[in-house]
C-alpha atoms as a PDB file:
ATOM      1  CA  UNK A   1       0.000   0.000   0.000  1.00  0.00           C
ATOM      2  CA  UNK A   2       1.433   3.606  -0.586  1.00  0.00           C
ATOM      3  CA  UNK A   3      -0.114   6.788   0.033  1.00  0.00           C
ATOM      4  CA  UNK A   4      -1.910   9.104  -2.513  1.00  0.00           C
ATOM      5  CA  UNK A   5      -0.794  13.069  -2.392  1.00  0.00           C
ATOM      6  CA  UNK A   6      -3.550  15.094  -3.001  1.00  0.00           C
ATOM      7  CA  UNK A   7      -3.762  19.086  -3.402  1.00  0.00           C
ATOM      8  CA  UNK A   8      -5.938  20.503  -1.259  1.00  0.00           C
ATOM      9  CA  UNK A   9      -7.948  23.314  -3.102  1.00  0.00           C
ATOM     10  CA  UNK A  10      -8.542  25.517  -0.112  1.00  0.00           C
ATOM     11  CA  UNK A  11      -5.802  27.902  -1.077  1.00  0.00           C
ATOM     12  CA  UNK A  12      -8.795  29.087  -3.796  1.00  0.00           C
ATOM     13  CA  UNK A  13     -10.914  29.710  -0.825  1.00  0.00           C
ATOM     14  CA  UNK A  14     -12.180  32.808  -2.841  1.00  0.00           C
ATOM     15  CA  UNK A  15     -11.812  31.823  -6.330  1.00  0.00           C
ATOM     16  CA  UNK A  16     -13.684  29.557  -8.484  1.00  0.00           C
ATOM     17  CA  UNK A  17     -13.224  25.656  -8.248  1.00  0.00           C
ATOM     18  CA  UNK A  18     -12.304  25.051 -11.455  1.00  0.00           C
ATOM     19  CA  UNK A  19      -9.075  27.753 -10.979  1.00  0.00           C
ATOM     20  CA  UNK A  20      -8.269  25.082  -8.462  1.00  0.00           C
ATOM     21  CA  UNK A  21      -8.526  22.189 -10.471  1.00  0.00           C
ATOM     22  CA  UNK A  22      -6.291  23.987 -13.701  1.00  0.00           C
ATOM     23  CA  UNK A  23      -3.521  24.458 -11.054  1.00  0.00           C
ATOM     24  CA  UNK A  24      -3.459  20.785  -9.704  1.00  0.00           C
ATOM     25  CA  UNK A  25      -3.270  19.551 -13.211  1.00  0.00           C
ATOM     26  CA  UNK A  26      -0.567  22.267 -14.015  1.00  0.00           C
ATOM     27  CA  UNK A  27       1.815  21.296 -11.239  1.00  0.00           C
ATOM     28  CA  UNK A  28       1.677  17.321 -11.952  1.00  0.00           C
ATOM     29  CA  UNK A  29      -1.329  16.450  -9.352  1.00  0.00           C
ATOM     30  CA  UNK A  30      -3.346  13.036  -9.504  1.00  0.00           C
ATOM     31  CA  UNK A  31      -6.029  13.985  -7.162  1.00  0.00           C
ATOM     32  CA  UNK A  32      -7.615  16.543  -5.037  1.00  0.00           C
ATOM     33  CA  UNK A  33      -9.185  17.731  -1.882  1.00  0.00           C
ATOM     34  CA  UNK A  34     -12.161  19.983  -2.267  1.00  0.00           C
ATOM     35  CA  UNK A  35     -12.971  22.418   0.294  1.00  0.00           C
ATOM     36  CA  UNK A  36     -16.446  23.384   0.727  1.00  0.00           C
ATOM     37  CA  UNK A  37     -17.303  27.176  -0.036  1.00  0.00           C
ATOM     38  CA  UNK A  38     -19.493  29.603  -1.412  1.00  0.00           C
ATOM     39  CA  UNK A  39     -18.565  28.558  -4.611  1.00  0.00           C
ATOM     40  CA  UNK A  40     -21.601  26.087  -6.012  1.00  0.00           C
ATOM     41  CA  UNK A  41     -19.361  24.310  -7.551  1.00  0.00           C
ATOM     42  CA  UNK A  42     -18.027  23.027  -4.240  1.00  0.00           C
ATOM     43  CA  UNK A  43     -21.231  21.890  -3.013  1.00  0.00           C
ATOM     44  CA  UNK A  44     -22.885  19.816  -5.900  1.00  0.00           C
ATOM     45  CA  UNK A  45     -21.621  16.181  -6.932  1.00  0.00           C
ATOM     46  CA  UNK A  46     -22.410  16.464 -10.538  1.00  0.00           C
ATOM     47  CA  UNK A  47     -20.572  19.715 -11.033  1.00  0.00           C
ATOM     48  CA  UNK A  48     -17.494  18.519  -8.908  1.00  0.00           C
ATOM     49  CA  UNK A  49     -17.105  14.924 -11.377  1.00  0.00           C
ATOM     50  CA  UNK A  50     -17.372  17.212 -14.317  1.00  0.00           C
ATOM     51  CA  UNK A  51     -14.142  19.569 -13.313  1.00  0.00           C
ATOM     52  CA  UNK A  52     -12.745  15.986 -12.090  1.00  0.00           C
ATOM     53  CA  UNK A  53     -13.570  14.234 -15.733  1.00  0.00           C
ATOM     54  CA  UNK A  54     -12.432  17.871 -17.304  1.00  0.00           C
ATOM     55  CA  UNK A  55      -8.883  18.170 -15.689  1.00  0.00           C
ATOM     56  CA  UNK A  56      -8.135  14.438 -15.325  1.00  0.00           C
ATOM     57  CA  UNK A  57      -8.207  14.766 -11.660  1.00  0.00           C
ATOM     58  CA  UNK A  58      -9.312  12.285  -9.004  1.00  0.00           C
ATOM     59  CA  UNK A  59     -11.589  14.029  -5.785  1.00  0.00           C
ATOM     60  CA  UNK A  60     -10.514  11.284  -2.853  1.00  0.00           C
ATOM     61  CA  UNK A  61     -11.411  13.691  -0.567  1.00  0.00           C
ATOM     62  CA  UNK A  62     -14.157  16.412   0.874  1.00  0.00           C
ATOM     63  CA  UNK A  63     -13.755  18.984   3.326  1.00  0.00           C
ATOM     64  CA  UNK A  64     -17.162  19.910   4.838  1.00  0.00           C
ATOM     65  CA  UNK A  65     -17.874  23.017   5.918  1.00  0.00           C
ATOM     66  CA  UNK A  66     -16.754  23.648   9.698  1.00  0.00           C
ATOM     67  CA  UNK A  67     -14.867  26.659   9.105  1.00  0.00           C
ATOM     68  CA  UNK A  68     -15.916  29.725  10.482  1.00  0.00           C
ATOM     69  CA  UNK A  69     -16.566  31.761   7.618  1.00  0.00           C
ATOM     70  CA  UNK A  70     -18.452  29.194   6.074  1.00  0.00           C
ATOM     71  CA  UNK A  71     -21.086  28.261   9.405  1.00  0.00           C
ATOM     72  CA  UNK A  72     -23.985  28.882   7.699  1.00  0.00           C
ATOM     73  CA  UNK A  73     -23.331  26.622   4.489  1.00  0.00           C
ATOM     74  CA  UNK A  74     -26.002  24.033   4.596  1.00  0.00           C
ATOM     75  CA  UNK A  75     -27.037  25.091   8.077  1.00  0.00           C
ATOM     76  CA  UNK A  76     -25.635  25.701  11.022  1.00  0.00           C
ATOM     77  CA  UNK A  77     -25.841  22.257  12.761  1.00  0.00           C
ATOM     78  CA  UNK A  78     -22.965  20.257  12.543  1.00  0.00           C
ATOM     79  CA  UNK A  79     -24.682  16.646  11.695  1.00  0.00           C
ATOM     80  CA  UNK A  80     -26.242  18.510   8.932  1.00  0.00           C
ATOM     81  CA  UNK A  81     -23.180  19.183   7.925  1.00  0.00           C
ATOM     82  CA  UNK A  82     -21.731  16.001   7.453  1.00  0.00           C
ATOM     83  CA  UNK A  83     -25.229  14.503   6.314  1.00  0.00           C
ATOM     84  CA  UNK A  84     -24.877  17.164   3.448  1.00  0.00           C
ATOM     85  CA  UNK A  85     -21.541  16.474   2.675  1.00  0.00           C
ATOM     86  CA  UNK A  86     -22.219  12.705   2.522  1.00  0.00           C
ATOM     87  CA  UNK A  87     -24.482  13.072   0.034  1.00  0.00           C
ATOM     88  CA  UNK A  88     -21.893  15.236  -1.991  1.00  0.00           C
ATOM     89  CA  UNK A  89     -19.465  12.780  -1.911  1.00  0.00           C
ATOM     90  CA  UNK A  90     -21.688   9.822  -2.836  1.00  0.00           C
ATOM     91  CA  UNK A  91     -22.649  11.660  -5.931  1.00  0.00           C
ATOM     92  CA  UNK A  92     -19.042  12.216  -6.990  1.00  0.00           C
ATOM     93  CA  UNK A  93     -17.083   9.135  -6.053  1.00  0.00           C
ATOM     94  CA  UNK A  94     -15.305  10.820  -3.218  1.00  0.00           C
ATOM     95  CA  UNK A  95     -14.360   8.266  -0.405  1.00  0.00           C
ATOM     96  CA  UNK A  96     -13.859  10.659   2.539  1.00  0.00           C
ATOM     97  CA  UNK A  97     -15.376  13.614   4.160  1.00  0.00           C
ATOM     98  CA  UNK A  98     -13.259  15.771   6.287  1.00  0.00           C
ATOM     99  CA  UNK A  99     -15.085  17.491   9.634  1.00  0.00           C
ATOM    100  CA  UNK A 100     -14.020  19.189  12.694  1.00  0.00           C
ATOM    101  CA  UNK A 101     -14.496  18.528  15.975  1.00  0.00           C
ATOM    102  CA  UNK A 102     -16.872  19.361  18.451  1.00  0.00           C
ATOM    103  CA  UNK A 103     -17.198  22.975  20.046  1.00  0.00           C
ATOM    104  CA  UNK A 104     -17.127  22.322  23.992  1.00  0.00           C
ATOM    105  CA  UNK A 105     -21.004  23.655  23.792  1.00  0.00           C
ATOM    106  CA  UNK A 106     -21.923  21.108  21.078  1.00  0.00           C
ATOM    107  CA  UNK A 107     -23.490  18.463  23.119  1.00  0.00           C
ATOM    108  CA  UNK A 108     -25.308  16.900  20.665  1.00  0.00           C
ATOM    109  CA  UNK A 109     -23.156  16.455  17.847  1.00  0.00           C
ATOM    110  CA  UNK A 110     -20.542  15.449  20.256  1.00  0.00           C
ATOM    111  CA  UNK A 111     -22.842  12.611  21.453  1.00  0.00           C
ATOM    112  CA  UNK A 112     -23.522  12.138  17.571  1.00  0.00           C
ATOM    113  CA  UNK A 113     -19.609  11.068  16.946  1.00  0.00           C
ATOM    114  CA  UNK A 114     -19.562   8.791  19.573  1.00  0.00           C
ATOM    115  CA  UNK A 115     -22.656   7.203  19.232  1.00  0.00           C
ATOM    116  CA  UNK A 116     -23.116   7.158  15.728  1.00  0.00           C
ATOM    117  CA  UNK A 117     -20.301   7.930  13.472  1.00  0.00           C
ATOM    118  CA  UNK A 118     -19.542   4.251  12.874  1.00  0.00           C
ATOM    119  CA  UNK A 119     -22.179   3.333  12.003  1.00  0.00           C
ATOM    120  CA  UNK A 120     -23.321   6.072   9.672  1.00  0.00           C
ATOM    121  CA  UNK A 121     -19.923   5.828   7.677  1.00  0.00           C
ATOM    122  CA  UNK A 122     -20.550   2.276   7.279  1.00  0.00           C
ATOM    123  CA  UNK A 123     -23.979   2.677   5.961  1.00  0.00           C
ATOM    124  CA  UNK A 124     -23.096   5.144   3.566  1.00  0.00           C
ATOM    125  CA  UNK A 125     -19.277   3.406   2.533  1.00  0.00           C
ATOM    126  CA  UNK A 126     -17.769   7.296   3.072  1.00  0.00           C
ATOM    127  CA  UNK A 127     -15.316   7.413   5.881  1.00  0.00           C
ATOM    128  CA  UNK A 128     -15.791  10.310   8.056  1.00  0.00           C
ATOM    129  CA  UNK A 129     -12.764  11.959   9.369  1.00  0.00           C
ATOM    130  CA  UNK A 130     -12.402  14.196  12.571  1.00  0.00           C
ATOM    131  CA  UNK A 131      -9.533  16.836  12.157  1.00  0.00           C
ATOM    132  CA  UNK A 132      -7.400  17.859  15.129  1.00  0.00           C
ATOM    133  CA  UNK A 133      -7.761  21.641  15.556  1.00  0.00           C
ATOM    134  CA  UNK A 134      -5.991  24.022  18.357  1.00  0.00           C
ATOM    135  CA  UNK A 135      -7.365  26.797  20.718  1.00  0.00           C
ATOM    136  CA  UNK A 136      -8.711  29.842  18.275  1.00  0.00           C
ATOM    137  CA  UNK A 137      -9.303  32.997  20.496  1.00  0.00           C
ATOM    138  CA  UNK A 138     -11.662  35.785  18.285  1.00  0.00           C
ATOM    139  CA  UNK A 139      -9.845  39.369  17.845  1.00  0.00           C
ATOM    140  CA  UNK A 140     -11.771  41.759  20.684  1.00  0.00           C
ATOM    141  CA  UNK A 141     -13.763  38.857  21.915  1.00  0.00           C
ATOM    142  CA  UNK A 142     -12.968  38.477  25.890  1.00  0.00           C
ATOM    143  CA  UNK A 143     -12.472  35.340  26.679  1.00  0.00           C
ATOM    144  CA  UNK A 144     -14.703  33.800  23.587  1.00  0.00           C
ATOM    145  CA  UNK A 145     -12.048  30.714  22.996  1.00  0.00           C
ATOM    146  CA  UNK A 146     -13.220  27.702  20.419  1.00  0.00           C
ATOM    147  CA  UNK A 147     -11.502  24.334  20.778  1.00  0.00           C
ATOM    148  CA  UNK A 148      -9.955  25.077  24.035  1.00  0.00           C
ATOM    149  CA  UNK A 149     -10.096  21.510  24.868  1.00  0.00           C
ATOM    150  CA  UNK A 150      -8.588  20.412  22.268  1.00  0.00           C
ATOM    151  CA  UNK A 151      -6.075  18.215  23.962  1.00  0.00           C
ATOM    152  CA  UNK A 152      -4.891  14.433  22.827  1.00  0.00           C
ATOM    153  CA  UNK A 153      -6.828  13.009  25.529  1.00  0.00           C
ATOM    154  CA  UNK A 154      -9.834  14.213  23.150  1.00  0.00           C
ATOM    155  CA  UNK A 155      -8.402  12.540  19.851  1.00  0.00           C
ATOM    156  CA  UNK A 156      -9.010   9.625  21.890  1.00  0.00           C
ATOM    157  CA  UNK A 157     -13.028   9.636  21.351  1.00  0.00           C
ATOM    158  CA  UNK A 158     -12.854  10.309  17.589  1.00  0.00           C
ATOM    159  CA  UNK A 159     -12.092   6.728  15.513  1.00  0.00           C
ATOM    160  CA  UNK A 160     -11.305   8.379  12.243  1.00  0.00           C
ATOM    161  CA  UNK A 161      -8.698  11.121  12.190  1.00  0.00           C
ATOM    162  CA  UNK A 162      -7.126  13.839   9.976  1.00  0.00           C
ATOM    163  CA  UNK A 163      -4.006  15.193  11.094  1.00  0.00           C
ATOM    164  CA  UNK A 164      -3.270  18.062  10.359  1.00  0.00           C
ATOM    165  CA  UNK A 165       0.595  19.294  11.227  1.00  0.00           C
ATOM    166  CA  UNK A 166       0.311  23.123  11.282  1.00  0.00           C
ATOM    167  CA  UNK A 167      -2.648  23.023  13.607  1.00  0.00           C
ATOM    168  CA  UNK A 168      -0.495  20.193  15.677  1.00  0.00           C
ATOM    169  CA  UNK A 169       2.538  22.987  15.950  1.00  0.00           C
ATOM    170  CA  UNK A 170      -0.076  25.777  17.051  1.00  0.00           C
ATOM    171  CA  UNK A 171      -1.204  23.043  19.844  1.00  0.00           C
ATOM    172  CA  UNK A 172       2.264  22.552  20.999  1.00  0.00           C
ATOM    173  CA  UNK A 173       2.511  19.032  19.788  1.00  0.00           C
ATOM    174  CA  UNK A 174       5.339  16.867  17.342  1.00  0.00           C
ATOM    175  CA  UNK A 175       3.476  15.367  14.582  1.00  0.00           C
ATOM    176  CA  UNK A 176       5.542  12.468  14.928  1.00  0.00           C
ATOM    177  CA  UNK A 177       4.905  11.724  17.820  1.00  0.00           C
ATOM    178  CA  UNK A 178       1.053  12.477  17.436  1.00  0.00           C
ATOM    179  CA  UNK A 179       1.001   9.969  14.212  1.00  0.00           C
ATOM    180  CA  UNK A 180       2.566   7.317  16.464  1.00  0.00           C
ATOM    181  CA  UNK A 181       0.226   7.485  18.845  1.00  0.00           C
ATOM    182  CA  UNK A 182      -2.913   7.617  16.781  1.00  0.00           C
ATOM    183  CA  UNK A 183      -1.298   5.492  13.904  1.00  0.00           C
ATOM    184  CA  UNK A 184      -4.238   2.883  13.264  1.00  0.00           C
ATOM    185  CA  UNK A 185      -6.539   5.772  13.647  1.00  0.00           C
ATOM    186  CA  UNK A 186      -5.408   8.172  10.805  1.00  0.00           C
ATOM    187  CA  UNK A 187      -6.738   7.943   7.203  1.00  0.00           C
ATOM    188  CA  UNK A 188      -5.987  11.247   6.283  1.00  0.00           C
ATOM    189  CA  UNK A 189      -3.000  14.338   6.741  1.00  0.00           C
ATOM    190  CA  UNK A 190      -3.279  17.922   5.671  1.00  0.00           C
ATOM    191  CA  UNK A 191       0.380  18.711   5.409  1.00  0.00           C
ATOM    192  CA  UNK A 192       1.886  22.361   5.842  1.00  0.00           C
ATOM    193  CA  UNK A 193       4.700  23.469   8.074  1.00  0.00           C
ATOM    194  CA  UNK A 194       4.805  26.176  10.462  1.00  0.00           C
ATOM    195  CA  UNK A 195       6.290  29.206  11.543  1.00  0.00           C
ATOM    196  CA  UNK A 196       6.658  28.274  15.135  1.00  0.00           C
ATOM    197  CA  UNK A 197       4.971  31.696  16.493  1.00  0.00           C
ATOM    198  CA  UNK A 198       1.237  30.444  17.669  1.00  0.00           C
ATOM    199  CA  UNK A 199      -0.843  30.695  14.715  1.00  0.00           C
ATOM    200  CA  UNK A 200      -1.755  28.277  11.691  1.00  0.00           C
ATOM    201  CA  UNK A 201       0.557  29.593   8.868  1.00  0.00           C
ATOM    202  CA  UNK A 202       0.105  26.496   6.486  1.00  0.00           C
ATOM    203  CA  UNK A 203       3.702  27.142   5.344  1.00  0.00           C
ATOM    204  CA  UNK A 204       5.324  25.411   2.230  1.00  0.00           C
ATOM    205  CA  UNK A 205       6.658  21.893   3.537  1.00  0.00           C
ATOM    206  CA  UNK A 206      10.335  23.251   3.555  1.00  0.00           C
ATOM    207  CA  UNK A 207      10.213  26.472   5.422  1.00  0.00           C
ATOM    208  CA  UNK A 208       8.757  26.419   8.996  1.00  0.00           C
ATOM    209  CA  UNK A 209       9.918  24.927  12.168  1.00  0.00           C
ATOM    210  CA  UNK A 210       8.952  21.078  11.352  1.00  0.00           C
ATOM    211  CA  UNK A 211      10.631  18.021  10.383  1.00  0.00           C
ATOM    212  CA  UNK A 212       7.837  16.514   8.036  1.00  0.00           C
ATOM    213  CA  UNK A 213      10.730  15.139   5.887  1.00  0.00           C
ATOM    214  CA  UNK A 214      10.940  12.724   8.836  1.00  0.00           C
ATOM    215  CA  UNK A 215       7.361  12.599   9.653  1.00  0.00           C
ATOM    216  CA  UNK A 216       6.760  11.473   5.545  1.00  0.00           C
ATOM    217  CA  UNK A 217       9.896   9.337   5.989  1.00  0.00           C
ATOM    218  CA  UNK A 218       7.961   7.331   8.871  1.00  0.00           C
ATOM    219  CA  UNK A 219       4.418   7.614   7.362  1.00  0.00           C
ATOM    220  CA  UNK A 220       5.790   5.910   4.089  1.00  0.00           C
ATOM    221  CA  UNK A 221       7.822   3.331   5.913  1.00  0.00           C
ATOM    222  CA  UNK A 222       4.493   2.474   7.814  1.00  0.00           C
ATOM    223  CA  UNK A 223       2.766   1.384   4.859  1.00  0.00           C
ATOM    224  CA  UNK A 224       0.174   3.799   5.228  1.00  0.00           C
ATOM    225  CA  UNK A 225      -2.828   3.920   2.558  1.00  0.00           C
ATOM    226  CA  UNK A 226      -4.785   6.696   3.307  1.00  0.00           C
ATOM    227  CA  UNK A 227      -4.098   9.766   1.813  1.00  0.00           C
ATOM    228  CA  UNK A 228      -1.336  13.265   2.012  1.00  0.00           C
ATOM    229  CA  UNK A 229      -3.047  16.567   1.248  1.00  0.00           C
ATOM    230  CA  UNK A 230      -0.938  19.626   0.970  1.00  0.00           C
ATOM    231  CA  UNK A 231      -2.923  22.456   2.331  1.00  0.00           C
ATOM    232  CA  UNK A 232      -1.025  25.421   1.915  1.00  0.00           C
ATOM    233  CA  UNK A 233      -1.090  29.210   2.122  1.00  0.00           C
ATOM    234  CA  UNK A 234      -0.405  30.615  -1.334  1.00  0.00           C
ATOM    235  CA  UNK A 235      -1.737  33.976  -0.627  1.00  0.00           C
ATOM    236  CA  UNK A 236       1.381  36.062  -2.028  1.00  0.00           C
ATOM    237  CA  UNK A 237       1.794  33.693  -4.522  1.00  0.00           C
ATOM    238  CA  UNK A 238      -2.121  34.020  -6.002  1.00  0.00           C
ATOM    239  CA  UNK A 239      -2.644  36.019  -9.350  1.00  0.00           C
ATOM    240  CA  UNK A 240       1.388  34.580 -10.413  1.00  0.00           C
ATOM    241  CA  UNK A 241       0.392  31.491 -12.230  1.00  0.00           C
ATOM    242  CA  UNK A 242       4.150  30.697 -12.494  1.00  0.00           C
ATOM    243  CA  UNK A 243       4.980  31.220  -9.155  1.00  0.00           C
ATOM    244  CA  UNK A 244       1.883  28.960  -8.288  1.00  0.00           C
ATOM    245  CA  UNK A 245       3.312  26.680  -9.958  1.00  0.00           C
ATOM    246  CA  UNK A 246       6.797  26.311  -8.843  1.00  0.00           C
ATOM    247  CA  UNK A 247       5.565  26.268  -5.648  1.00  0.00           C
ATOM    248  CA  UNK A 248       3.116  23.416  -5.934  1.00  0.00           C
ATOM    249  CA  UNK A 249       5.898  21.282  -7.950  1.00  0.00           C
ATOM    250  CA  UNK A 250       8.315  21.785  -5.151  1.00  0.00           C
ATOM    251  CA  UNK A 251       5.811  21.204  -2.514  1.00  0.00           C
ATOM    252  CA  UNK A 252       4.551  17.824  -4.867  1.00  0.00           C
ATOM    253  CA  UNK A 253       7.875  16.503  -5.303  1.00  0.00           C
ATOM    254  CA  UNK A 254       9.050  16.843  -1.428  1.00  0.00           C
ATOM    255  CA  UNK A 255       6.149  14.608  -0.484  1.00  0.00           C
ATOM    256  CA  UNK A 256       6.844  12.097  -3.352  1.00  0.00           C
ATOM    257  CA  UNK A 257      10.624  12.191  -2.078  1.00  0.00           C
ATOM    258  CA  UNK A 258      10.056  11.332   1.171  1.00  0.00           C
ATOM    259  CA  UNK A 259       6.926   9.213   1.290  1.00  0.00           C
ATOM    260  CA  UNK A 260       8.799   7.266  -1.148  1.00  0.00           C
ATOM    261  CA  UNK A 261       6.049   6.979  -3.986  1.00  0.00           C
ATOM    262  CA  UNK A 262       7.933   8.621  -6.907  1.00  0.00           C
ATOM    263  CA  UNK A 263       7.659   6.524 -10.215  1.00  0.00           C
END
């Protein structure tokens, strides 16, 4: 078994779906992870195989949307959420759906992952996957903190998980050390580095404060099947198609190197 690398298309938060798509296929990428936005696009099955069939892309994954600026897409309740997103992803093929975790006030939908999550991804055959997050504190908000809890000792309720490394550096944590722990848990990585100063900066793989050379190294080694999406900040790079690029080829071919799946 080897691991698929995938290009997350988040970093076209704001831009049509299909810009996203063009750039995967332009920097050498198999497959994709679509984000959920305002876009349409991102929300409807058909639309999504279409760009797929269009660019020669594969969509293995989904990422619902949990993000704040996108609460009120398909509701605001979480299960909604994911019951949307299923669908999505059952019309288009896609084998995973990406969700966040709980809010410490979210009672039900916490009681909804632990009581029902298994069973609902097994009824549908789309594997749900809970990302790790870190402590987000609002600008001017007193006090108003979301994911505060979000400690390892809460990974240990969730039975699908995404790791995600920047948001493991924010929490204080070693991804390695993470992945070892939660090894037969994880079927899914969003891979940035950091800068190492408390917030998420989704950095290119080779310019923050981790080792993920080592972390790929191991992951690879492993055996793992699941898949490696690269979901990275390209805001100065956006609107320089070349630079866009360069970056997502050097960013491709790092993960390739070290998760040893180059042809």
């Amino acid at each position: 078994m080897r691991p698929k690398i995938l290009l997350s298309t988040a970093p076209w938060f704001r831009r049509p779906l299909r810009e996203a798509f063009h750039h995967a296929r332009e920097a050498g990428y198999e497959a994709v992870e679509v984000m959920v936005t305002q876009d349409p696009a991102t929300q409807d099955g058909d639309t999504i195989s279409a760009l797929a069939e269009q660019f020669g892309l594969r969509v293995e994954a989904l990422h619902a949307p949990f993000l704040l600026v996108t609460r009120r897409i398909w509701g605001t309740e979480p299960v909604e959420k994911i019951y949307r997103a299923t669908q999505v992803a059952t019309q288009a093929g896609i084998p995973l759906v990406v969700v966040h975790p709980p809010y410490k006030w979210q009672t039900r939908y916490r009681q909804w992952i632990a009581r029902s999550l298994i069973e609902y991804s097994a009824h549908t055959g789309v594997i749900i996957g809970v990302e790790n997050m870190f402590p987000i504190k609002l600008p001017g908000e007193r006090g108003i903190r979301f994911h505060a809890r979000q400690q390892l000792e809460e990974l240990d309720h969730y039975p699908t998980l995404v790791l995600d490394t920047s948001h493991l550096a924010v929490s204080g944590f070693d991804p390695l050390e993470v992945y070892e722990r939660y090894r037969t848990k994880v079927v899914h990585f969003h891979v940035s580095n950091n800068a190492g100063k408390g917030w998420d900066s989704h950095l290119s793989v080779d310019e923050g404060v981790l080792s993920l050379d080592t972390l790929l190294t191991r992951i690879g080694e492993n055996g793992f099947g699941g898949t490696v999406a690269l979901e990275l900040d390209l805001r100065r790079y956006i609107g320089d198609d070349a630079a866009v690029t360069e970056v997502l080829i050097r960013n491709r071919e790092f993960c390739e190197e070290h998760l040893g799946v180059r042809a």
